[in-house]
PDB file of N, CA and C in Angstrom:
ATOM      1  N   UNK A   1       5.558  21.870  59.443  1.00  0.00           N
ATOM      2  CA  UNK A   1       4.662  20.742  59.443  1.00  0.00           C
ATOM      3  C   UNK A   1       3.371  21.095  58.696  1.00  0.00           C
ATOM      4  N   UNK A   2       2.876  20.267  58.069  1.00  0.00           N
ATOM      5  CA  UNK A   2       1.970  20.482  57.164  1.00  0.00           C
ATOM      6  C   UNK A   2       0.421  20.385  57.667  1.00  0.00           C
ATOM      7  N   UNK A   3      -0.368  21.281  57.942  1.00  0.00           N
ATOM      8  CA  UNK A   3      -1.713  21.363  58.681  1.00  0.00           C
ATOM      9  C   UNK A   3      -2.642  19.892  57.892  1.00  0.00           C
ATOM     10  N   UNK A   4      -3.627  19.983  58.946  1.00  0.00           N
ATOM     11  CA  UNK A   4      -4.607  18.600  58.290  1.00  0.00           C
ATOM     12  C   UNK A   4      -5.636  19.321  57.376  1.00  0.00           C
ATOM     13  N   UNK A   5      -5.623  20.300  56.834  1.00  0.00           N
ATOM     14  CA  UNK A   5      -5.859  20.911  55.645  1.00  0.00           C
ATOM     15  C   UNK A   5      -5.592  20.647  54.729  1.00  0.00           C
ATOM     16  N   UNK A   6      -4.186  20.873  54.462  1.00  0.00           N
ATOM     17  CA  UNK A   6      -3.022  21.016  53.204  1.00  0.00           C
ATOM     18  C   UNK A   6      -3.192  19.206  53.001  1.00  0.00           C
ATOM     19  N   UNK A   7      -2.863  18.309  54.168  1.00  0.00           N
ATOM     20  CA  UNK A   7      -2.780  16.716  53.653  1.00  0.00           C
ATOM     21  C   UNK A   7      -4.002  16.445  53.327  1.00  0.00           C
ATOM     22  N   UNK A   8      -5.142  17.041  53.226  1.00  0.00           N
ATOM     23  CA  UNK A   8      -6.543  16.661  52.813  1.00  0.00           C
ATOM     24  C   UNK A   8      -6.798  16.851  51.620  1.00  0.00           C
ATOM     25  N   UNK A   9      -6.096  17.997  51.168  1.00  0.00           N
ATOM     26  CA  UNK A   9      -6.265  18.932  49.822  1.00  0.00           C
ATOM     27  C   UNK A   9      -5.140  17.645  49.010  1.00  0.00           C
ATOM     28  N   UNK A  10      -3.764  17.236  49.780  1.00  0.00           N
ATOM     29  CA  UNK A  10      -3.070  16.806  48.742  1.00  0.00           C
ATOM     30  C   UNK A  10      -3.680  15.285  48.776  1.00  0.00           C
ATOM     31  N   UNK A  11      -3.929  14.560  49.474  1.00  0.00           N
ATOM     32  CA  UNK A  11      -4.878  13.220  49.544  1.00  0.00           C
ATOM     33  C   UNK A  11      -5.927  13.335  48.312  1.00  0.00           C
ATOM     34  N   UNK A  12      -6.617  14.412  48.554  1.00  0.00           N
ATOM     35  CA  UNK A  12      -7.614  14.705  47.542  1.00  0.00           C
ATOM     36  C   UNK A  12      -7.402  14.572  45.877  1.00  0.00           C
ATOM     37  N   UNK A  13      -6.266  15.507  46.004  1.00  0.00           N
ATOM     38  CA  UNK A  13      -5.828  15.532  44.740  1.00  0.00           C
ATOM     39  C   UNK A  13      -4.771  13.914  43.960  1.00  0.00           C
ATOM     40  N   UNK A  14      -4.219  13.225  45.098  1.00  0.00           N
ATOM     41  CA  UNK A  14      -3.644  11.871  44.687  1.00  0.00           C
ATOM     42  C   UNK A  14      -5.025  11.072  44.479  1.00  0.00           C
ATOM     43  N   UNK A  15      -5.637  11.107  45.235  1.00  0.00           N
ATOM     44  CA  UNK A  15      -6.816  10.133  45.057  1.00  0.00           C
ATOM     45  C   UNK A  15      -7.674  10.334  43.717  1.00  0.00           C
ATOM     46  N   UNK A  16      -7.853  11.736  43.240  1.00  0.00           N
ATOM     47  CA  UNK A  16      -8.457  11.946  41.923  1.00  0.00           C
ATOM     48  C   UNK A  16      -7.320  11.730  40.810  1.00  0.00           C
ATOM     49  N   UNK A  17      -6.644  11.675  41.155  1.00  0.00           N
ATOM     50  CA  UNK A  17      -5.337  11.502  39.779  1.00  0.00           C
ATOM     51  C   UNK A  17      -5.435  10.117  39.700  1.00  0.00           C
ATOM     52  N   UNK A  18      -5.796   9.186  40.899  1.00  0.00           N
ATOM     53  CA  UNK A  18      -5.595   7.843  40.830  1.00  0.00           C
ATOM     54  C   UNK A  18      -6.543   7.407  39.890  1.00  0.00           C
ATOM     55  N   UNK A  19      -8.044   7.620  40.936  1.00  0.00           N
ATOM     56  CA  UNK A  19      -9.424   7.206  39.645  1.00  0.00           C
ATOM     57  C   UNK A  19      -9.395   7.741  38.549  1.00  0.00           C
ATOM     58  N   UNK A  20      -8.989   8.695  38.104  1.00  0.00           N
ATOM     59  CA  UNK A  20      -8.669   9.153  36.488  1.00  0.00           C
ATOM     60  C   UNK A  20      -7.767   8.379  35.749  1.00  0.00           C
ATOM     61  N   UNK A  21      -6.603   8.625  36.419  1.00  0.00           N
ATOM     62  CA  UNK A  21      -5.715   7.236  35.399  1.00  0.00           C
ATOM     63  C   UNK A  21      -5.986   5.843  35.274  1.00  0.00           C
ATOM     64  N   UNK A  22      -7.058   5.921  36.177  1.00  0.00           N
ATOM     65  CA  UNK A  22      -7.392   3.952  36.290  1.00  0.00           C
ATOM     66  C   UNK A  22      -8.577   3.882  34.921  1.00  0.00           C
ATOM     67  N   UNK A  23      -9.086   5.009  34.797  1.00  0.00           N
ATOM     68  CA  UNK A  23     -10.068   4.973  33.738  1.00  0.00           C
ATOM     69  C   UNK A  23      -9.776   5.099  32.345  1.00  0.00           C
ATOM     70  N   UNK A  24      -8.286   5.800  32.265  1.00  0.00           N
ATOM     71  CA  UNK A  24      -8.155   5.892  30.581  1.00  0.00           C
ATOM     72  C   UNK A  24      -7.153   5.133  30.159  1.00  0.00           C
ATOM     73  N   UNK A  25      -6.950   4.741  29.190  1.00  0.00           N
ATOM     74  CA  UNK A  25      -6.310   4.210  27.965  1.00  0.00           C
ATOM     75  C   UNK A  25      -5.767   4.277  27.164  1.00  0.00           C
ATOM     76  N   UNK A  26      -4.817   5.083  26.492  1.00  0.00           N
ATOM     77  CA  UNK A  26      -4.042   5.612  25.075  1.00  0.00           C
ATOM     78  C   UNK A  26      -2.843   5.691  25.523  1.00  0.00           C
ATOM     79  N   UNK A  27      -2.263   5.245  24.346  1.00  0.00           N
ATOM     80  CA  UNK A  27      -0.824   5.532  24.434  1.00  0.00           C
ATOM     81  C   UNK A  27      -0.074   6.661  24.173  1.00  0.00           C
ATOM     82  N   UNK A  28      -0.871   7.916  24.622  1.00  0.00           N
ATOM     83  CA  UNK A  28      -0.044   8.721  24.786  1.00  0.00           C
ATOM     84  C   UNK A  28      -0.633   9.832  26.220  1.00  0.00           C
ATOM     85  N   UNK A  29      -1.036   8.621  27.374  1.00  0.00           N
ATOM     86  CA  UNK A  29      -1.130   9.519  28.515  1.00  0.00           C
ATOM     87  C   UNK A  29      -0.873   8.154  29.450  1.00  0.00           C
ATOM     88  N   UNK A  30       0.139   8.706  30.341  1.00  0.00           N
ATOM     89  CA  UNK A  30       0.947   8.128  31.247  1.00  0.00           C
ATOM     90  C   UNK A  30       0.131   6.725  31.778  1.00  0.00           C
ATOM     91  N   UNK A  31       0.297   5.798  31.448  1.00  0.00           N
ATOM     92  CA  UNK A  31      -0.011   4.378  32.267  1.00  0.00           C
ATOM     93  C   UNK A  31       0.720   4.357  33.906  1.00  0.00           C
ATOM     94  N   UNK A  32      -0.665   4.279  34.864  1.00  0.00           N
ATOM     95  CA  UNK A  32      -0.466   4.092  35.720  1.00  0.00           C
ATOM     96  C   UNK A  32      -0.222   2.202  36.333  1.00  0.00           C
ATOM     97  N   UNK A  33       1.148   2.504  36.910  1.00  0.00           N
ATOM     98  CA  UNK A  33       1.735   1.018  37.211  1.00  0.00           C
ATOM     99  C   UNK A  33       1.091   0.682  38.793  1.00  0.00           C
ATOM    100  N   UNK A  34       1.090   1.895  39.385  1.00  0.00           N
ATOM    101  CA  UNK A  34       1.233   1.496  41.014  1.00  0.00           C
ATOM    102  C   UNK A  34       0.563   3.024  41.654  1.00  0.00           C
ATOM    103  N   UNK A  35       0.100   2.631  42.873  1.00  0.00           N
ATOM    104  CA  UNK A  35      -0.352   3.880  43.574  1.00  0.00           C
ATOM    105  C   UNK A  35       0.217   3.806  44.793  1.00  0.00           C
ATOM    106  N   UNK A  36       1.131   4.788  45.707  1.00  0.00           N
ATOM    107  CA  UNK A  36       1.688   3.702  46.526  1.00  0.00           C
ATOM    108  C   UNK A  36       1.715   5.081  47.915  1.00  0.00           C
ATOM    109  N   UNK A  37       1.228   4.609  48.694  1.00  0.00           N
ATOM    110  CA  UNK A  37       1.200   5.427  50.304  1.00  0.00           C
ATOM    111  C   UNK A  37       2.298   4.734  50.976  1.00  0.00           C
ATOM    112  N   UNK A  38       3.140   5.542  51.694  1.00  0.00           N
ATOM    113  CA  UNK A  38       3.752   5.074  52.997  1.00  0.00           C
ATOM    114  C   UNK A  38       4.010   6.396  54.262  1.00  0.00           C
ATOM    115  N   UNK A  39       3.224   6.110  54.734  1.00  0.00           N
ATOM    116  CA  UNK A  39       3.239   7.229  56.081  1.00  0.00           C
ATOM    117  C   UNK A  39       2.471   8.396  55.144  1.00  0.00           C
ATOM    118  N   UNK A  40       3.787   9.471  55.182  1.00  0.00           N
ATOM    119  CA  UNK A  40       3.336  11.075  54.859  1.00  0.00           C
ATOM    120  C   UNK A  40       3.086  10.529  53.046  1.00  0.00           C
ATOM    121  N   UNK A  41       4.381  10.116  52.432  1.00  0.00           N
ATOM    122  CA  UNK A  41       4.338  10.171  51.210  1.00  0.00           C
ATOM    123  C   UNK A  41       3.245   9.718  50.293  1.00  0.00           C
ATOM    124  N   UNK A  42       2.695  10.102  49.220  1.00  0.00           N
ATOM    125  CA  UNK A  42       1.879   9.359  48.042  1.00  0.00           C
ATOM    126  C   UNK A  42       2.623   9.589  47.161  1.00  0.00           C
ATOM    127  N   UNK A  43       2.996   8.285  45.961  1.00  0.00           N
ATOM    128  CA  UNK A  43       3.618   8.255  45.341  1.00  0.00           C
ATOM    129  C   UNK A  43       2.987   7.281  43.839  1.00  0.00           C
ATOM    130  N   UNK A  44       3.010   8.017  42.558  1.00  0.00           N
ATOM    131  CA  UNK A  44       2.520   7.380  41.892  1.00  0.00           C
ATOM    132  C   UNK A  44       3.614   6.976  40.961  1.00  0.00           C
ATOM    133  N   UNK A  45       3.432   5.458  40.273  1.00  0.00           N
ATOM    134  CA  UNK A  45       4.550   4.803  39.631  1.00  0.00           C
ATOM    135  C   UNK A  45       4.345   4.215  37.804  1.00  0.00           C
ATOM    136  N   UNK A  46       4.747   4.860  36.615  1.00  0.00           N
ATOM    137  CA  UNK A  46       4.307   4.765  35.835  1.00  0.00           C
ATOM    138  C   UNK A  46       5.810   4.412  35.180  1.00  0.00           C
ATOM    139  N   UNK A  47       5.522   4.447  34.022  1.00  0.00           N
ATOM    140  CA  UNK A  47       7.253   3.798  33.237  1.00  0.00           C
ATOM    141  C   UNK A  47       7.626   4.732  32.873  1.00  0.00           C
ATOM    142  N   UNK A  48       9.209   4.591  32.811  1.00  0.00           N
ATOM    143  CA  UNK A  48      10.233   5.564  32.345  1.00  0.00           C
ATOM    144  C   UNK A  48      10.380   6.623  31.415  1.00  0.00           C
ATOM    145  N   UNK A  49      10.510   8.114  31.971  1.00  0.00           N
ATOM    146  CA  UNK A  49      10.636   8.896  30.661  1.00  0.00           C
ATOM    147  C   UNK A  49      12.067   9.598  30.404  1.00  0.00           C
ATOM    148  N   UNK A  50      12.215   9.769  29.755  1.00  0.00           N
ATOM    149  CA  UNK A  50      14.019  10.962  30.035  1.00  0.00           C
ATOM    150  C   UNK A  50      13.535  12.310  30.120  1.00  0.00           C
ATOM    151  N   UNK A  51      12.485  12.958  30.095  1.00  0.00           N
ATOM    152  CA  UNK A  51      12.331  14.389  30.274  1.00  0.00           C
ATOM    153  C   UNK A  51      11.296  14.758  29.773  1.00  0.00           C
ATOM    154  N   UNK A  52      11.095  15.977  30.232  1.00  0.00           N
ATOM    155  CA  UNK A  52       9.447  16.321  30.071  1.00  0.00           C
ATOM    156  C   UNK A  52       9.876  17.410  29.038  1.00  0.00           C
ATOM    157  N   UNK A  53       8.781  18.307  28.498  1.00  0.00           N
ATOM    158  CA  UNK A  53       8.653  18.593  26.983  1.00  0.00           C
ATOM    159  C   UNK A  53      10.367  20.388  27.340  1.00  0.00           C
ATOM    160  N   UNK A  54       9.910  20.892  28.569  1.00  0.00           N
ATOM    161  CA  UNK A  54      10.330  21.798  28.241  1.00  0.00           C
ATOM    162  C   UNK A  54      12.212  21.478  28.531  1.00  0.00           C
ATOM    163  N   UNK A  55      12.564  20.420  29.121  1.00  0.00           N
ATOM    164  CA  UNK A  55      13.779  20.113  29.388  1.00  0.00           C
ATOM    165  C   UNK A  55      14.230  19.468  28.083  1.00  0.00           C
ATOM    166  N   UNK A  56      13.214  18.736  27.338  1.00  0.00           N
ATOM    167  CA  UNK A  56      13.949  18.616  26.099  1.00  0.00           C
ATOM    168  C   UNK A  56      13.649  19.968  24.823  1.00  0.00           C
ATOM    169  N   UNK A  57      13.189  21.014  25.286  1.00  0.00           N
ATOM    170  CA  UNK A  57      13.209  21.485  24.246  1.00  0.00           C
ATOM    171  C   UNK A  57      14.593  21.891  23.632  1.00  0.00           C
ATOM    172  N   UNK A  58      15.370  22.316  24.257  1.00  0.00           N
ATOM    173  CA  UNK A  58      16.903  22.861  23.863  1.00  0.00           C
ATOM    174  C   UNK A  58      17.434  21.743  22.705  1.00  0.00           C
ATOM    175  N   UNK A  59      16.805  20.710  22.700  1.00  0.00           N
ATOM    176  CA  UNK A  59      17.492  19.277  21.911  1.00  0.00           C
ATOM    177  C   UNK A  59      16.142  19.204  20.634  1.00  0.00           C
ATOM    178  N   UNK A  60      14.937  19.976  20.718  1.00  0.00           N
ATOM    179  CA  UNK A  60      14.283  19.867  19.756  1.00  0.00           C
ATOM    180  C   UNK A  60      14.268  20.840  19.012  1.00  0.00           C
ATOM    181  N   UNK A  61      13.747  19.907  17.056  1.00  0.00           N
ATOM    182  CA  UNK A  61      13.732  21.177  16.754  1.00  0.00           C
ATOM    183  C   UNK A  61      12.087  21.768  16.644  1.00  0.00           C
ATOM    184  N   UNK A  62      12.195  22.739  15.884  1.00  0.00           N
ATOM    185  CA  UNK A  62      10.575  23.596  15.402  1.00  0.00           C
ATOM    186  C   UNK A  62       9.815  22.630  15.101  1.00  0.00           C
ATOM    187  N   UNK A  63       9.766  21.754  14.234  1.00  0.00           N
ATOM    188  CA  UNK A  63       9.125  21.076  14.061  1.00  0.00           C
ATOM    189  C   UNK A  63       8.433  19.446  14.871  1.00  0.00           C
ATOM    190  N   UNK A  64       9.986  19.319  15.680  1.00  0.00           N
ATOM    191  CA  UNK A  64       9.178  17.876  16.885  1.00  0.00           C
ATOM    192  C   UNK A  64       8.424  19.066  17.597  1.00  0.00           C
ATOM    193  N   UNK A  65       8.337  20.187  18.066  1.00  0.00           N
ATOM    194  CA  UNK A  65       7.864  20.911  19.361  1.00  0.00           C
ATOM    195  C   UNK A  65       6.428  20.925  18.420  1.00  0.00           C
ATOM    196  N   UNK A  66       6.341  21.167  17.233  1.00  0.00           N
ATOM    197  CA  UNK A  66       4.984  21.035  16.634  1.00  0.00           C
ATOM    198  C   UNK A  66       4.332  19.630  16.592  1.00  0.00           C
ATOM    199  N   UNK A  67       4.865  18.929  16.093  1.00  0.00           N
ATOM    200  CA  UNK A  67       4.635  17.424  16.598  1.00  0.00           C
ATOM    201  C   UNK A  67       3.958  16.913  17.815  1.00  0.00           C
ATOM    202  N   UNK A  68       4.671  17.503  18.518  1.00  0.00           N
ATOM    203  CA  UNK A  68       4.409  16.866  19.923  1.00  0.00           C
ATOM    204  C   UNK A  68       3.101  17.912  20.715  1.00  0.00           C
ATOM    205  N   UNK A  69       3.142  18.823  19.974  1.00  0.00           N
ATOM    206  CA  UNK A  69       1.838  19.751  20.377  1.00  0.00           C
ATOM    207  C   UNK A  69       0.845  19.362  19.420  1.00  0.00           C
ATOM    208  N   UNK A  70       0.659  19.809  18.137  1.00  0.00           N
ATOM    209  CA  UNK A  70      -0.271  19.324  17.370  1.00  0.00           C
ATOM    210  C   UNK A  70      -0.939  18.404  17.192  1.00  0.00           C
ATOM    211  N   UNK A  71      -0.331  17.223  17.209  1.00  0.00           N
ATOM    212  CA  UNK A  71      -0.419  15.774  17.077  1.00  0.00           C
ATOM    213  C   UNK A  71      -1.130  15.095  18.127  1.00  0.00           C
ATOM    214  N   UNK A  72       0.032  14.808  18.949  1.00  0.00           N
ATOM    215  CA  UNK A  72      -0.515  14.448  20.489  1.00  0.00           C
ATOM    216  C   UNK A  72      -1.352  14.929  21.544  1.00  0.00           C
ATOM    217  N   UNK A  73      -1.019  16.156  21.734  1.00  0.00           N
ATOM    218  CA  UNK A  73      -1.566  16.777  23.084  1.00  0.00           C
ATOM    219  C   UNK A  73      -3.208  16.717  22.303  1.00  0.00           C
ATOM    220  N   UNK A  74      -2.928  17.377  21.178  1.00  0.00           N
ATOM    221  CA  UNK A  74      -4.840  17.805  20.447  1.00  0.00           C
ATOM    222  C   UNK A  74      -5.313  16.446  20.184  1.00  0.00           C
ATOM    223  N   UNK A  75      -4.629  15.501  19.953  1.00  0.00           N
ATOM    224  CA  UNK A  75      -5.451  14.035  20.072  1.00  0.00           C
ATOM    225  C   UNK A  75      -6.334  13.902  21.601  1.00  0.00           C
ATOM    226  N   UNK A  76      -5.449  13.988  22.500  1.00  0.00           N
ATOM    227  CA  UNK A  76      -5.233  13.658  23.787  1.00  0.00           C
ATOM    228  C   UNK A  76      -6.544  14.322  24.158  1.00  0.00           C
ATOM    229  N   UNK A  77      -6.602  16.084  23.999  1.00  0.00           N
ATOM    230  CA  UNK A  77      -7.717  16.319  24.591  1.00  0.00           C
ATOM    231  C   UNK A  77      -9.010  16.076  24.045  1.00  0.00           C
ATOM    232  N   UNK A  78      -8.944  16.014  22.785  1.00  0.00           N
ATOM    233  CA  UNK A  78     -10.293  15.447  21.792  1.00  0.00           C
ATOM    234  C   UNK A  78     -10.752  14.037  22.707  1.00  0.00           C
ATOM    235  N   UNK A  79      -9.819  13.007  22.733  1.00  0.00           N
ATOM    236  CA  UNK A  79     -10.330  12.097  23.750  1.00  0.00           C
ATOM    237  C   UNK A  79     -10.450  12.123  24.895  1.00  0.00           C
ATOM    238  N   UNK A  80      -9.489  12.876  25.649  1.00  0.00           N
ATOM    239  CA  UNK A  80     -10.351  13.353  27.095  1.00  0.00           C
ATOM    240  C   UNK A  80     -11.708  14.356  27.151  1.00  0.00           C
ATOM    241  N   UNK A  81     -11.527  15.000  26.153  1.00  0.00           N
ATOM    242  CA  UNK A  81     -13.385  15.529  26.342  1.00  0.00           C
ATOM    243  C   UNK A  81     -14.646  14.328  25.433  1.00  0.00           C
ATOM    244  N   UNK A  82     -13.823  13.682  25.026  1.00  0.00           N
ATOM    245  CA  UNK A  82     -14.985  12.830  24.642  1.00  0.00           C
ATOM    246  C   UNK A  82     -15.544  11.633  25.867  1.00  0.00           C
ATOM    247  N   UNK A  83     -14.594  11.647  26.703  1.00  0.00           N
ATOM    248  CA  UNK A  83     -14.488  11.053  28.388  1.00  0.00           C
ATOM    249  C   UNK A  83     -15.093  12.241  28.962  1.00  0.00           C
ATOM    250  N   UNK A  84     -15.709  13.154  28.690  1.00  0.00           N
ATOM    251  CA  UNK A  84     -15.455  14.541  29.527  1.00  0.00           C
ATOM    252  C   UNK A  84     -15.104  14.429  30.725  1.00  0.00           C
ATOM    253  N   UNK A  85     -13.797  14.469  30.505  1.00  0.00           N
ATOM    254  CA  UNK A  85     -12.763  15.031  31.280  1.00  0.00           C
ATOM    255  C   UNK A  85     -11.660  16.188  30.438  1.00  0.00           C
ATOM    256  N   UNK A  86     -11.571  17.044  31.688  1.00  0.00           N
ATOM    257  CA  UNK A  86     -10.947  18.288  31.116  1.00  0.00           C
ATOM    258  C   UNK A  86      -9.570  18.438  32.524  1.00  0.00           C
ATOM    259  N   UNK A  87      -8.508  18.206  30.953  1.00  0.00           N
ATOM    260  CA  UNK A  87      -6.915  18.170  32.081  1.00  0.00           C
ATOM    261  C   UNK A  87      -6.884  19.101  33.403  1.00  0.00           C
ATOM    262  N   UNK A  88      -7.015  20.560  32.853  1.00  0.00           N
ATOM    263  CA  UNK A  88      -7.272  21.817  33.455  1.00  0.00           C
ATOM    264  C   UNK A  88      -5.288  21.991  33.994  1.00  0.00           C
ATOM    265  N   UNK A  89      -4.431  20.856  33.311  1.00  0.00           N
ATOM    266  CA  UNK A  89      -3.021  22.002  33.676  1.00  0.00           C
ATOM    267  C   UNK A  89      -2.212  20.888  32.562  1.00  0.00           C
ATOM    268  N   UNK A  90      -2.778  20.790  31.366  1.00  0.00           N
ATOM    269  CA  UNK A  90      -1.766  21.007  29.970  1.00  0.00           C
ATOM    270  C   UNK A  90      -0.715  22.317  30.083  1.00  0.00           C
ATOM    271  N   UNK A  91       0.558  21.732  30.200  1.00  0.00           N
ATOM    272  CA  UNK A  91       1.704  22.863  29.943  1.00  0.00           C
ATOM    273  C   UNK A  91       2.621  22.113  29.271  1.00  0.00           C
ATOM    274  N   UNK A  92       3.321  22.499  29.209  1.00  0.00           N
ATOM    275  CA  UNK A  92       5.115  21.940  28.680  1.00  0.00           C
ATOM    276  C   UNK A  92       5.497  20.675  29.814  1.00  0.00           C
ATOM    277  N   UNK A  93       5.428  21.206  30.791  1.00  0.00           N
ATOM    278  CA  UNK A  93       6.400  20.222  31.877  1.00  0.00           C
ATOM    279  C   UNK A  93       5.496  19.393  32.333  1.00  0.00           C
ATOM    280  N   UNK A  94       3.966  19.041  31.629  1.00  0.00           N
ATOM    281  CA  UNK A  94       3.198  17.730  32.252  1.00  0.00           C
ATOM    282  C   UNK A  94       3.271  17.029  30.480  1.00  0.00           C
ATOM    283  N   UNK A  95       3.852  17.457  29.866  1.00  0.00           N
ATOM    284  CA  UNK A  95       4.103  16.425  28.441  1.00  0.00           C
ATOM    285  C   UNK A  95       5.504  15.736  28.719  1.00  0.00           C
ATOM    286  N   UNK A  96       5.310  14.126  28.762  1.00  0.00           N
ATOM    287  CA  UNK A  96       6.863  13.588  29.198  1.00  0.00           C
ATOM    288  C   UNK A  96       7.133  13.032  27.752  1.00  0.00           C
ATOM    289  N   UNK A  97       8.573  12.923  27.781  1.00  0.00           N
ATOM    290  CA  UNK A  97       8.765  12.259  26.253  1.00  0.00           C
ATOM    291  C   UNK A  97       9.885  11.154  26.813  1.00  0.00           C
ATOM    292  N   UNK A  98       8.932   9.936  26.079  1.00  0.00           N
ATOM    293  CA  UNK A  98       9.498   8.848  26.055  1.00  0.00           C
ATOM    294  C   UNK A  98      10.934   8.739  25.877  1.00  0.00           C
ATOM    295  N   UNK A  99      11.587   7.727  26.645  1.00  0.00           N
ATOM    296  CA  UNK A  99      12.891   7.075  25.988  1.00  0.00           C
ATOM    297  C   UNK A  99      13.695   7.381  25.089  1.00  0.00           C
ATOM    298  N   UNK A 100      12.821   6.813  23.974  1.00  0.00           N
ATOM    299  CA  UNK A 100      12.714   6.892  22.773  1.00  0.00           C
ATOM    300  C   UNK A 100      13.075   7.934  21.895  1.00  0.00           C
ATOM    301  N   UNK A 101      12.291   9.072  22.620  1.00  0.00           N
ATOM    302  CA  UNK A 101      11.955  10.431  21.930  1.00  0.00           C
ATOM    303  C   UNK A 101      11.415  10.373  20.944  1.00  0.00           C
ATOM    304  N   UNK A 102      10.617   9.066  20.623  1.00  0.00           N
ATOM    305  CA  UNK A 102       9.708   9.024  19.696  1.00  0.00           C
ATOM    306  C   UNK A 102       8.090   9.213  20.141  1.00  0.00           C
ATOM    307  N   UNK A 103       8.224   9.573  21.525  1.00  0.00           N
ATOM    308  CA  UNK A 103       6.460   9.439  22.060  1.00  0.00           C
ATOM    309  C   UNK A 103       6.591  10.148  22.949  1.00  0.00           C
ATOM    310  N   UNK A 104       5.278  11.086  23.262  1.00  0.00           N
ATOM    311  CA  UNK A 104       5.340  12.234  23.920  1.00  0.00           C
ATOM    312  C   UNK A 104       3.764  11.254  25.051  1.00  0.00           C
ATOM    313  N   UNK A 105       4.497  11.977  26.147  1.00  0.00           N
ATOM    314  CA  UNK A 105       2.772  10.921  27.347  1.00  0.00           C
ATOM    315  C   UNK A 105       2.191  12.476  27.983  1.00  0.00           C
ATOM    316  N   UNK A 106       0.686  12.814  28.301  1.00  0.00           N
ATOM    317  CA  UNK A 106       0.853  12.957  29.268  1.00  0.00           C
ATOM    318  C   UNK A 106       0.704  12.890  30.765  1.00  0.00           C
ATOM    319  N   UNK A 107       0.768  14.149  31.159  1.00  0.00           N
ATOM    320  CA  UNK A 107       0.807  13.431  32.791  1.00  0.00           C
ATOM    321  C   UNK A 107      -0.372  14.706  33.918  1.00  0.00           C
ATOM    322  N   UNK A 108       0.171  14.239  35.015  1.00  0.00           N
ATOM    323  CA  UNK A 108      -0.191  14.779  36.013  1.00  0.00           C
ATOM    324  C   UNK A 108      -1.886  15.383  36.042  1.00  0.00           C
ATOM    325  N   UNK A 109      -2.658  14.430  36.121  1.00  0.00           N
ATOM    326  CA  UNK A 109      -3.773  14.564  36.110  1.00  0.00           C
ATOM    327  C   UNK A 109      -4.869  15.057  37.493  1.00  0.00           C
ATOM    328  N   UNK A 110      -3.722  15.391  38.209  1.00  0.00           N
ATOM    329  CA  UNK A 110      -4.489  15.702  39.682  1.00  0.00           C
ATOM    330  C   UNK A 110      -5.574  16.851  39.535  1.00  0.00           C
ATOM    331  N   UNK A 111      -5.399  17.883  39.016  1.00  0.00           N
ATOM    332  CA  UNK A 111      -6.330  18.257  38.743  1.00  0.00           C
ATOM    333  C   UNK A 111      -7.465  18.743  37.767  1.00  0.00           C
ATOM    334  N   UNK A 112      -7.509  17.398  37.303  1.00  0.00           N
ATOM    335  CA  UNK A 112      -8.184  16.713  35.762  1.00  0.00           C
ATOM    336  C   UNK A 112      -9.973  16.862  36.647  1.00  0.00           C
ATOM    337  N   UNK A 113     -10.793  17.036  35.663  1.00  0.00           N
ATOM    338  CA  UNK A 113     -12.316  17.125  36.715  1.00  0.00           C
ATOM    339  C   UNK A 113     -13.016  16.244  35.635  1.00  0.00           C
ATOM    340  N   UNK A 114     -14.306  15.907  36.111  1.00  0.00           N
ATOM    341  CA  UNK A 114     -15.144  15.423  35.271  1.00  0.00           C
ATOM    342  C   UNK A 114     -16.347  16.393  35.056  1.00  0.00           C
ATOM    343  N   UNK A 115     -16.596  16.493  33.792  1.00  0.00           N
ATOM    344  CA  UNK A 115     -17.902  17.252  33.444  1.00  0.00           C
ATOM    345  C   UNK A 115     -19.031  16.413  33.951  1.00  0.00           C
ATOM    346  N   UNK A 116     -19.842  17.218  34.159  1.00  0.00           N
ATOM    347  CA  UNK A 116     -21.635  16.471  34.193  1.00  0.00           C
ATOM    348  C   UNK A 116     -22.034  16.077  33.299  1.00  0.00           C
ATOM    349  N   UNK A 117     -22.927  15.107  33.332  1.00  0.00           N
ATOM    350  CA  UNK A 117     -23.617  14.845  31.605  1.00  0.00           C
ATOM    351  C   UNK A 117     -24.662  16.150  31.687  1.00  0.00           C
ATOM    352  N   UNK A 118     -24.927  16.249  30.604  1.00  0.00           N
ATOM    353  CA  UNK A 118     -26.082  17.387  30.266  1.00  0.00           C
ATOM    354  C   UNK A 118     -27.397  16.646  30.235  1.00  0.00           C
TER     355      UNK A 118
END
């Protein structure tokens, strides 16, 4: 059973992933559809991907894996620090790739922070 610690810490962290995604905009970081509590669970609801970067890598080649790093992710954070906000857990498995496999999103912003203004 999970102490009233641990559900404070993970409350914490759904609740900041929530106000962060409610604030940004681009099409290439996960649109939040729904925020959704029932009892223990929090559950957040965004549109469909087929796999995140490192499950499709076996199907990519050298060059989408550059693509999808170069392109996107370095867009992504140029505009999240111009929001200053800083992801703080860019990896492989929080880049989802669309449907499509023409669009890379990303995700999991729980523990995304906001800078201070100076």
């Amino acid at each position: 059973m999970e102490s009233l610690s641990d559900k404070l810490k993970k409350l914490s962290v759904y609740l900041n992933e929530v106000t962060i995604l409610k604030e940004l905009s681009h099409p290439n970081i996960v649109e939040l559809q729904k925020a959704l509590s029932c009892r223990e669970d929090l559950d957040l609801v965004s549109e469909p991907h087929s796999s995140d970067l490192v499950s499709a890598l076996p199907r990519l080649t050298s060059s989408d894996v550059i693509r999808y790093f170069t392109q996107t992710v370095s867009a992504l954070i140029t505009y999240l620090h111009q929001r200053r906000i800083v992801h703080d857990d860019v990896k492989p498995q929080n880049v989802l790739i669309h449907q499509s496999g023409e669009m890379a999103r990303l995700c999991d912003f729980g523990f995304a922070r906001r800078l201070p203004e100076n």
